[in-house]
Protein backbone atom coordinates (compact mmCIF):
# COMPACT_ATOMS: atom_id res chain seq x y z
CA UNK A 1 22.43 211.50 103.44
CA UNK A 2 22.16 215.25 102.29
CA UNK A 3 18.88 216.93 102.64
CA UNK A 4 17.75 219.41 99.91
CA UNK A 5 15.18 221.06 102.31
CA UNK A 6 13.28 220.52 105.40
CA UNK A 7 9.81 221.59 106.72
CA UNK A 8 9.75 222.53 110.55
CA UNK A 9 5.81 222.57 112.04
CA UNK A 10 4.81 224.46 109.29
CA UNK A 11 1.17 225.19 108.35
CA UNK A 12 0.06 227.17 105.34
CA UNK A 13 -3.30 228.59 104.88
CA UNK A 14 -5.52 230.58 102.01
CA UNK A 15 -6.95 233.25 104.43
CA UNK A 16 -7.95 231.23 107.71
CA UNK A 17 -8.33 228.18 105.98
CA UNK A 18 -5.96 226.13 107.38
CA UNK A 19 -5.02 223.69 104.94
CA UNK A 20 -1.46 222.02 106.07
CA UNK A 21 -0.90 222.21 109.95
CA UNK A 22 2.14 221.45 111.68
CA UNK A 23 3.93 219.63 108.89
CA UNK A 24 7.74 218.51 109.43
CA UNK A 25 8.93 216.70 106.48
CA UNK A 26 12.76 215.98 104.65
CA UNK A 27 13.40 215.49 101.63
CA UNK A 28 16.75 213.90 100.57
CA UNK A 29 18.94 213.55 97.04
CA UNK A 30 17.59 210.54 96.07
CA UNK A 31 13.81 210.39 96.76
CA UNK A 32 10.97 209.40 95.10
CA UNK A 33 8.36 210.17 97.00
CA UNK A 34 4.80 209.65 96.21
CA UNK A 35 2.69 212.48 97.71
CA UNK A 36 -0.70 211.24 97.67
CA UNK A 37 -4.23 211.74 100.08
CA UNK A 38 -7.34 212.90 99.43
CA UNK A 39 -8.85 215.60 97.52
CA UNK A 40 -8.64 219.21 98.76
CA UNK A 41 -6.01 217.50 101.86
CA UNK A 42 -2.96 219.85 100.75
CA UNK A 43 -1.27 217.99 98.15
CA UNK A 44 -0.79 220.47 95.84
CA UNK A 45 -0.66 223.32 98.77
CA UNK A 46 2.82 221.32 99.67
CA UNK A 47 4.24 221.68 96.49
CA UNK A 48 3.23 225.38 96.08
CA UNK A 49 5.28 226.03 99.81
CA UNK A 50 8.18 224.31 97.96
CA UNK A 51 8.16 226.66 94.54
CA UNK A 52 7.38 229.46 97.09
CA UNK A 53 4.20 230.52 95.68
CA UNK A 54 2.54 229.91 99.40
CA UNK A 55 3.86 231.66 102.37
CA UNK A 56 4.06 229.49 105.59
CA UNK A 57 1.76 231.28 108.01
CA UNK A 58 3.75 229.28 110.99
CA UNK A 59 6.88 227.41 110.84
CA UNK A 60 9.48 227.30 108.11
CA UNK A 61 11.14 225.70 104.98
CA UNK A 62 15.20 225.38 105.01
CA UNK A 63 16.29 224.43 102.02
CA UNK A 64 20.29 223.31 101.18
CA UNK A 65 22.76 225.10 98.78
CA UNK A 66 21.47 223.51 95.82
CA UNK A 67 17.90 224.72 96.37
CA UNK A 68 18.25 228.24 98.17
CA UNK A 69 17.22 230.29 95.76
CA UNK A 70 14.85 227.24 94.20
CA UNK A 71 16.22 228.03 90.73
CA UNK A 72 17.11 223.95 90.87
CA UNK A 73 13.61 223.18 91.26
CA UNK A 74 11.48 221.24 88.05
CA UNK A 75 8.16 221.60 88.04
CA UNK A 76 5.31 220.12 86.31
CA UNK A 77 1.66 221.38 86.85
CA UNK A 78 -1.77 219.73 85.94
CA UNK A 79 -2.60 220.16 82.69
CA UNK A 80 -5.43 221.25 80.85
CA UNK A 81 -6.68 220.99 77.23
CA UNK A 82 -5.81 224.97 77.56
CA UNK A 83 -2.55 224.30 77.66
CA UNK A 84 -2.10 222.81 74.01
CA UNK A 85 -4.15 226.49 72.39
CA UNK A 86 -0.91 228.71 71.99
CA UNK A 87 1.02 228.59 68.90
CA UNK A 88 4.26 227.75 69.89
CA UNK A 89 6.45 225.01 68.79
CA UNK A 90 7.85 221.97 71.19
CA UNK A 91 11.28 222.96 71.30
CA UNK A 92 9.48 226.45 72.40
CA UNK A 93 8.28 225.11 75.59
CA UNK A 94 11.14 223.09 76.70
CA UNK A 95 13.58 226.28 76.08
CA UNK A 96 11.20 228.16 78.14
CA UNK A 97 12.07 226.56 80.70
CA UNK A 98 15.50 228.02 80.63
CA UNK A 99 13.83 231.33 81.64
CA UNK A 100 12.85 230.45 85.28
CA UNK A 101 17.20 230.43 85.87
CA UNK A 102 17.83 233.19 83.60
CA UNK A 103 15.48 235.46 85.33
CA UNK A 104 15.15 237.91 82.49
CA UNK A 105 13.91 237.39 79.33
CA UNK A 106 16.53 237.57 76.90
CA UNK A 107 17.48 235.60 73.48
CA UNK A 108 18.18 232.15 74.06
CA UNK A 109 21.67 231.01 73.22
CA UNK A 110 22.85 228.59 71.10
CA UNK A 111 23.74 226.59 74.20
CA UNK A 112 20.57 226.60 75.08
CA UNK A 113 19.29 225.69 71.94
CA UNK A 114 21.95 222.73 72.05
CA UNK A 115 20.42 221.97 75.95
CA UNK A 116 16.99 221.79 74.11
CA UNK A 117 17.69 219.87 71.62
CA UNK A 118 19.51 216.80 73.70
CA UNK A 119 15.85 217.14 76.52
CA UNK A 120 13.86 216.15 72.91
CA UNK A 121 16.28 213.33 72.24
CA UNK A 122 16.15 211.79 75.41
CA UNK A 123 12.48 212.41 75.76
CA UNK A 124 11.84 210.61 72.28
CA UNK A 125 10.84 213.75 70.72
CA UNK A 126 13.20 214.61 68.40
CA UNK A 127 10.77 214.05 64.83
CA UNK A 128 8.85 216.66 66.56
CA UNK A 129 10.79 219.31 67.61
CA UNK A 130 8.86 222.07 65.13
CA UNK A 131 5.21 220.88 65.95
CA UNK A 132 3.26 222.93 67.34
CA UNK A 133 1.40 221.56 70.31
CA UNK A 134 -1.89 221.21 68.95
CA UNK A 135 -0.95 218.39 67.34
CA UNK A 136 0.18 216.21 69.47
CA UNK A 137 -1.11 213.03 71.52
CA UNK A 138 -1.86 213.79 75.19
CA UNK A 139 1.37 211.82 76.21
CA UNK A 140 3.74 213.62 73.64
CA UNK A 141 2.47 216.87 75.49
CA UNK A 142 3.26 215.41 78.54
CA UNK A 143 6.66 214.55 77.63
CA UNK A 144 6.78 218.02 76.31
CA UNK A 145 5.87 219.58 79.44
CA UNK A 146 8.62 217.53 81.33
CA UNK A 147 11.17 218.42 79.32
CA UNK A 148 10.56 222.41 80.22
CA UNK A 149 10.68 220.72 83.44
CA UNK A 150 14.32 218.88 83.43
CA UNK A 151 15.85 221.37 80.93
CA UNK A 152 17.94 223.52 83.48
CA UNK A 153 19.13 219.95 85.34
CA UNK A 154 17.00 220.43 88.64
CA UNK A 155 18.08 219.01 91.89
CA UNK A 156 14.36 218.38 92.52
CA UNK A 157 11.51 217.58 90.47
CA UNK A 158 7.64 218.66 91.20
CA UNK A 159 5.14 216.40 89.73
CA UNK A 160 1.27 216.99 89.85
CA UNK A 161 -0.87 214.50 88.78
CA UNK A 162 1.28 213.54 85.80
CA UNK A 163 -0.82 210.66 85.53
CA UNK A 164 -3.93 212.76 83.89
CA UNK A 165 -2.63 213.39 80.58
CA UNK A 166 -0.59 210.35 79.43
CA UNK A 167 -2.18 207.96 77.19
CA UNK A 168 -1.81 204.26 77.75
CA UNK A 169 0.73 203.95 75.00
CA UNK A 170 3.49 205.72 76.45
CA UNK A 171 2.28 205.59 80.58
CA UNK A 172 4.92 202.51 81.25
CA UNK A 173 7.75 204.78 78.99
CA UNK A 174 6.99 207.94 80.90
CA UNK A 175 7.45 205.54 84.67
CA UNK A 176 10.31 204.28 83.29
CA UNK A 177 11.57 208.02 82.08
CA UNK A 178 10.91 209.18 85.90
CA UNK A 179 13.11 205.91 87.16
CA UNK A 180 15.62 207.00 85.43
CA UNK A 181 15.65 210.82 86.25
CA UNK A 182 15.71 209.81 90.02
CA UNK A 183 19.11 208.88 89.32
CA UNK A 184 20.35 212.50 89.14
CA UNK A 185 17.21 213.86 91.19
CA UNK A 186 14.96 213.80 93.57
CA UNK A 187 11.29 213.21 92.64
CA UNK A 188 7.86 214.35 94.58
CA UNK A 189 4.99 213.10 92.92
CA UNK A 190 1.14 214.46 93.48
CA UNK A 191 -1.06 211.37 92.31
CA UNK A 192 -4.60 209.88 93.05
CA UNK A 193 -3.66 206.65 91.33
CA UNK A 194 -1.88 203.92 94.19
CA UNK A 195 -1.84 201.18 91.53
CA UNK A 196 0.11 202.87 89.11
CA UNK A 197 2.83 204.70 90.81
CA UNK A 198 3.60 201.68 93.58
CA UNK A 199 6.09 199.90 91.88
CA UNK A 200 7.81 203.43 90.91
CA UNK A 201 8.06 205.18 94.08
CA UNK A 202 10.18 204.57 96.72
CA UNK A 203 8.22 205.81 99.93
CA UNK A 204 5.02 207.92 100.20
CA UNK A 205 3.79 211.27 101.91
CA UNK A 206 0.11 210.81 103.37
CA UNK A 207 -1.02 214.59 103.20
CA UNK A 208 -4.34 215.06 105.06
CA UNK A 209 -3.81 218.42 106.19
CA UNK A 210 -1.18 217.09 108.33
CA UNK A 211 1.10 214.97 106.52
CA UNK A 212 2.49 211.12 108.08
CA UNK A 213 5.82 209.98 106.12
CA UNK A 214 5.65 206.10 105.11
CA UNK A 215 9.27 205.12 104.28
CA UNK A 216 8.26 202.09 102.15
CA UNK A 217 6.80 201.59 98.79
CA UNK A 218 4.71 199.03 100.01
CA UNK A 219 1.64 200.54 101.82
CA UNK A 220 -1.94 199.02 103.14
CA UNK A 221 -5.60 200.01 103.82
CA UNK A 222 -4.55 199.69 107.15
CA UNK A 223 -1.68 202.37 106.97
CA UNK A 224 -3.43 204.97 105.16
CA UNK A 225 -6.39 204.85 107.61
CA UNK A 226 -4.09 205.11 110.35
CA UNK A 227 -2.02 207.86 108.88
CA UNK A 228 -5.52 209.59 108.00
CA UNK A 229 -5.20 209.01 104.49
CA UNK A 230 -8.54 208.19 103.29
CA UNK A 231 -8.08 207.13 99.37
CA UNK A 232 -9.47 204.92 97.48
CA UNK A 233 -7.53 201.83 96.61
CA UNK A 234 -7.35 201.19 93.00
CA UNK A 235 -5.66 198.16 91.11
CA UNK A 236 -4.94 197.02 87.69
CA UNK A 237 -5.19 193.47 85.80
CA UNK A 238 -6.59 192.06 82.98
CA UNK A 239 -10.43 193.19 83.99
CA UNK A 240 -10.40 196.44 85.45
CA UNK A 241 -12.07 196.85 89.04
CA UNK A 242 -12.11 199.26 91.86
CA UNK A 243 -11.42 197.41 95.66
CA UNK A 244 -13.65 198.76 97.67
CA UNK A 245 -13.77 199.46 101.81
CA UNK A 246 -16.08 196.56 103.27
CA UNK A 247 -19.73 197.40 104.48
CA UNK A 248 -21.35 196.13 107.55
């Protein structure tokens, strides 16, 4: 199977804080990877080495063909209720996304426009395509944000925290959206939330600092503590509820 990069004993850092050390990891075509651990363990430090936003201090990133020059890369950030205050329209954001393979800004073209406009139909956006984003729900904003994302047809698609922003109405529609993307990409997801993205995902990244590779999307207390994963378990029914570690 065809790798689109691989990490060899690399470590990154923010001056000498060391925050991913010795780190070999592959990612293939068809992963969907759940990249989860605690907070401040590197999570979002990996995905900033990916973009190339973060300089390895030892070690290296080779990426294939497809990603050399990462212009097939999606990415999707955290959001923040900043991110709705600009006055620009929904079909707005998901061209922008066109600009991070153009390079240049220049005037969109009416192939781009077309690109646009078949991301807001398959995102279930089209009857809002001239709002502004002020006025939408927290998961049409997501789905939004996405679609600058997917626009150019990435090889690989960045996820962090997705889970934040969605509301419960569309959360099982925007899964289901990812399940189907993975069919033409490969998917790393950053996310806190076990539960949730378990019967998505198809294997997990424990990212401590170091980072221990489970190739299953079936993972236990057990595992995590031995891969030095310390998260909190969380699952979903009918009355929520936390499981918590047992106390002497």
């Amino acid at each position: 199977m065809a790798y689109l990069f691989e990490m060899h004993s690399l470590s990154a850092s923010y001056d000498t804080n060391v925050v991913l050390k010795d780190v070999d990891f592959k990612v293939s075509e068809s992963d969907f990877i759940g990249v989860i651990g605690p907070n401040g363990g590197g999570k979002t430090t990996l995905l900033k080495v990916i973009l190339g936003l973060l300089k390895p201090v030892k070690g290296k990133i080779v990426f294939n063909t497809d990603l050399i020059n990462r212009n097939s890369i999606g990415y999707l950030p955290q959001i923040s209720t900043g991110d709705i205050n600009y006055p620009v329209t929904v079909t707005d954001v998901i061209l922008s996304g066109m600009m991070i393979q153009k390079k240049i800004i220049s005037r969109m073209s009416s192939s781009d426009r077309s690109r646009a406009g078949e991301v807001i139909n398959e995102l279930g956006l089209s009857g809002l395509a001239d709002s502004s984003l002020n006025e939408l729900s927290g998961g049409q904003l997501q789905r939004v944000l996405l679609g600058r994302a997917i626009i150019g047809n990435p090889k690989l698609l960045l996820l962090d925290e997705p889970g934040n922003f969605v509301d419960s109405t569309f959360e099982n529609d925007f899964y289901e959206k990812l399940r189907e993307l993975n069919k033409r990409m490969a998917i790393l997801m950053v996310s806190h939330d076990i539960g949730i993205i378990s019967s998505h995902v198809k294997s997990y990244a424990c990212v401590n600092r170091g980072l221990h590779y489970h190739p299953s999307s079936e993972i236990t207390n057990e595992q995590l503590l031995a891969y030095g994963c310390p998260i909190q378990l969380i699952t979903h029914g009918d009355v929520p509820h936390t499981v918590l570690k047992y106390h002497n």
